[in-house]
Protein backbone atom coordinates (compact mmCIF):
# COMPACT_ATOMS: atom_id res chain seq x y z
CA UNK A 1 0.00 0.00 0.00
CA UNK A 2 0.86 3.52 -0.37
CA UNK A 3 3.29 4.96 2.25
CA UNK A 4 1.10 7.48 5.27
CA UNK A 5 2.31 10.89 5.86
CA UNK A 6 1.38 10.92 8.99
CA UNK A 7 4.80 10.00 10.66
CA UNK A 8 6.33 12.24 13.18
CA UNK A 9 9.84 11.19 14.19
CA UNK A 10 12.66 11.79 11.61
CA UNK A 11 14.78 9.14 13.11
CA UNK A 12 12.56 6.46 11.67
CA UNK A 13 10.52 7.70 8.42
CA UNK A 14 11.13 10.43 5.92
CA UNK A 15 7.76 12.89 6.91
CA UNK A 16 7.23 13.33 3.16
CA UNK A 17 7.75 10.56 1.18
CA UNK A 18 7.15 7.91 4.12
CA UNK A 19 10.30 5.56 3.55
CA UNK A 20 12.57 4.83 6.14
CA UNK A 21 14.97 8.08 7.09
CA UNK A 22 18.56 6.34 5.72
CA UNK A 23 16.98 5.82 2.21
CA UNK A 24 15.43 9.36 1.65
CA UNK A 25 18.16 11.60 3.63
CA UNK A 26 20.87 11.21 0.68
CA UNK A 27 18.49 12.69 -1.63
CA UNK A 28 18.46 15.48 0.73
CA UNK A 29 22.12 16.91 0.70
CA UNK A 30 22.08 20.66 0.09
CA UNK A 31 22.63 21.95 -3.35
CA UNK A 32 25.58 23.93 -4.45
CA UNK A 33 25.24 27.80 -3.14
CA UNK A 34 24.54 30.00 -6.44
CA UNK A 35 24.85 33.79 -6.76
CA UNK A 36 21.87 35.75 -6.88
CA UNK A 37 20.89 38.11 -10.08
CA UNK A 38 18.25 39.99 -8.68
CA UNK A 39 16.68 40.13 -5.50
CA UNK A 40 12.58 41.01 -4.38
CA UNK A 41 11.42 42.16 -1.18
CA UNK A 42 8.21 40.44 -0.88
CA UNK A 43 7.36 36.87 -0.37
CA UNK A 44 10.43 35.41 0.66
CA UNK A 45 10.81 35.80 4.50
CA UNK A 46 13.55 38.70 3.91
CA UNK A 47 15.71 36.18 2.40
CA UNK A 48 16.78 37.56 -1.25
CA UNK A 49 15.02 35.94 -4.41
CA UNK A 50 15.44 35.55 -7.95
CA UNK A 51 12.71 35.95 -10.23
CA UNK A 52 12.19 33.86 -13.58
CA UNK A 53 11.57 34.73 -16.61
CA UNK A 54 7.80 33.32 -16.20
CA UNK A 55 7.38 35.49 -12.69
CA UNK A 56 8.25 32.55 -10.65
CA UNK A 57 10.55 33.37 -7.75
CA UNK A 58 13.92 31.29 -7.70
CA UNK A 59 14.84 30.30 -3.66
CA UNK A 60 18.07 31.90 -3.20
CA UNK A 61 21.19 29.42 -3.65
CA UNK A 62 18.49 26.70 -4.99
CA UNK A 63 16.78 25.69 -8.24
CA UNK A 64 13.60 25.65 -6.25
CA UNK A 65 11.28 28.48 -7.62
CA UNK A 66 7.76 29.67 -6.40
CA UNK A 67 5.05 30.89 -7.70
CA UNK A 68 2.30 33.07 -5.20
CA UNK A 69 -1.54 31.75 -6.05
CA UNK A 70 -3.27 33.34 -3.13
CA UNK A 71 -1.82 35.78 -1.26
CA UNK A 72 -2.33 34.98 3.01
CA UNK A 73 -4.72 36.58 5.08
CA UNK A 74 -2.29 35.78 8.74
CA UNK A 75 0.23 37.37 10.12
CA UNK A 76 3.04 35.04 10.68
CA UNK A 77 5.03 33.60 8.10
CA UNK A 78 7.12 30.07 8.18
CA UNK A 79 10.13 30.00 9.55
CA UNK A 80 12.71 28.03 10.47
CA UNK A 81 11.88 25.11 12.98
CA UNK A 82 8.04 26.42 13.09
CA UNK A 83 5.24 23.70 13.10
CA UNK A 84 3.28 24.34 9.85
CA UNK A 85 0.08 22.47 8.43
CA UNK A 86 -0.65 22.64 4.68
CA UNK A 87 -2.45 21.50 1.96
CA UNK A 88 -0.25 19.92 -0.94
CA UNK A 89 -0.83 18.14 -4.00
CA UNK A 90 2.26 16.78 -5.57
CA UNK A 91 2.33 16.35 -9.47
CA UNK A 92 5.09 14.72 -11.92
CA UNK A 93 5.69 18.20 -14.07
CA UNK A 94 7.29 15.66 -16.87
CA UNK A 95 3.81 13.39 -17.38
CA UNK A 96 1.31 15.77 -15.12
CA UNK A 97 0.33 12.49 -13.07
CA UNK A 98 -0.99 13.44 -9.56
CA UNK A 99 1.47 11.59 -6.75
CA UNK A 100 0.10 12.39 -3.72
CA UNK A 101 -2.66 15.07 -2.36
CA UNK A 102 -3.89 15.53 1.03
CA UNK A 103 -7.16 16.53 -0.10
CA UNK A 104 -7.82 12.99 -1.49
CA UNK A 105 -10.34 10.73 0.21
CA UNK A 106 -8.48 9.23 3.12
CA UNK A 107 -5.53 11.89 3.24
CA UNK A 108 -5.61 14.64 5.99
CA UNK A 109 -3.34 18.36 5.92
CA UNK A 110 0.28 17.40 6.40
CA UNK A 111 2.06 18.59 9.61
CA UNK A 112 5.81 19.19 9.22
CA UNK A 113 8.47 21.15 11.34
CA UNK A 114 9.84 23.97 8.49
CA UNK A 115 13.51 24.64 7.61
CA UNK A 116 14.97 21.54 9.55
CA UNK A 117 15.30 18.90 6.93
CA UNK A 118 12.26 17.22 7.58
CA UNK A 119 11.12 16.78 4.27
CA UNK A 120 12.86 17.28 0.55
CA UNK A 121 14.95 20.74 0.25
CA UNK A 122 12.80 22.12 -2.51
CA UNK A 123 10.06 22.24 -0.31
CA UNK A 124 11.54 22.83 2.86
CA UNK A 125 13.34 26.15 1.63
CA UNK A 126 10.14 26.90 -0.64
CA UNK A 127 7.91 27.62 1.90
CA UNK A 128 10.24 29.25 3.87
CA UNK A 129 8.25 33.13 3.87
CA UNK A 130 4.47 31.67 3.59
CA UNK A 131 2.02 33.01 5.63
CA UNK A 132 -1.17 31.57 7.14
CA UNK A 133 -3.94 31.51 3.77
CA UNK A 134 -1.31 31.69 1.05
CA UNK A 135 -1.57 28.82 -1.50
CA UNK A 136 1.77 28.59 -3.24
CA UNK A 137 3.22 26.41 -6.34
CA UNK A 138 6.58 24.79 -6.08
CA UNK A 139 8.63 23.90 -8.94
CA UNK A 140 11.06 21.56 -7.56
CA UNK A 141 13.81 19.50 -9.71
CA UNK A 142 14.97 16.48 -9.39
CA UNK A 143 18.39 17.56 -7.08
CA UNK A 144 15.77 19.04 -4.74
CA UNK A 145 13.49 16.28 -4.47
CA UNK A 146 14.29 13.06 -4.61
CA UNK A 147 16.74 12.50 -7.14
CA UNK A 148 18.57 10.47 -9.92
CA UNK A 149 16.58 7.61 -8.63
CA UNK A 150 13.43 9.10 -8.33
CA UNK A 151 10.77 7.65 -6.15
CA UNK A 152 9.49 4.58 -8.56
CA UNK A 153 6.85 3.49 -5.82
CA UNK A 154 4.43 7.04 -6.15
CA UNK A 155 5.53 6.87 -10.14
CA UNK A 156 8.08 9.75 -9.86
CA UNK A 157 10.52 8.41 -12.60
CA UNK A 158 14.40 9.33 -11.90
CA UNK A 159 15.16 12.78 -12.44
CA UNK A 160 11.49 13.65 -11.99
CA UNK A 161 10.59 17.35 -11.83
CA UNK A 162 7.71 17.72 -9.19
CA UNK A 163 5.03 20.71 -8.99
CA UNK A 164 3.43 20.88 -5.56
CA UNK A 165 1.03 23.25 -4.69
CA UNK A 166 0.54 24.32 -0.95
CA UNK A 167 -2.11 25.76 1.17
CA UNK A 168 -0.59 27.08 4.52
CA UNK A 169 -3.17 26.11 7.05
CA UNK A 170 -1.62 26.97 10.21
CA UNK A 171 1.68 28.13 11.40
CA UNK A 172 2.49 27.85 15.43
């Protein structure tokens, strides 16, 4: 059966992908620092961005970029080693196949601790900034996800781009 996210302890499972910690925390390592181009002032936690071509905002020193859906209605934003709830629906961007959403029958919001390693870098650093409300898309590549290898068992093929998009629910 598909893995739960529903895990809480680090040591033992991976909180996003659900496979034991010393398979998933390779795919983890932190990418290679890159300079920044330009920098915004909103959106990002006061941490620098880049912005794409398309609008999207790049996370500094990452591939990661972000895209703002809905702006938030709270007034805290994620930070490192808060608690945060969201929605997320996690899509293959190479075939468009749906992975994994917590709003699917069964599924509840997804509790993580933010900015710790918890879950894969692209999304750990991506919604680094969100506040309570905002619904977010992540475009995260394969270095900041899960890898050359993938994640075969939720049909993300090796070097598999993923799209998630995020609903902060609650912040503490």
């Amino acid at each position: 059966g598909r893995a739960t996210m529903r895990h809480s302890s680090w040591a033992s499972v991976c909180l996003l992908c659900g496979i034991g910690a010393q398979l998933c925390r390779p795919l983890m390592a932190a990418p290679a620092a890159r300079p920044a181009e330009d920098t915004c002032a909103s959106g990002d936690g006061g941490r620098g961005c880049e912005r794409s071509t398309t609008g999207a905002i790049q996370i500094p020193g990452m591939q990661t970029t972000y895209e703002v859906l809905a702006p938030g209605t709270g007034a805290k934003a994620v930070a490192k080693g808060a608690t945060v709830t969201v929605h997320a629906t996690g899509v293959v961007k190479e075939t468009g196949k749906k992975f994994w959403s917590t709003k699917d029958p069964g599924q509840q919001p997804f509790t993580y601790s933010a900015g710790v390693g918890q879950v894969i870098s692209g999304w750990d650093q991506g919604c680094l900034g969100m506040t309570e409300g905002e619904q977010r898309k992540l475009i995260i590549p394969a270095e900041e996800g899960y890898g050359a290898g993938g994640f075969p068992a939720w049909g993300i093929p090796p070097g598999g781009t993923l799209e998630f998009t995020l609903e902060c629910l609650e912040i503490k």
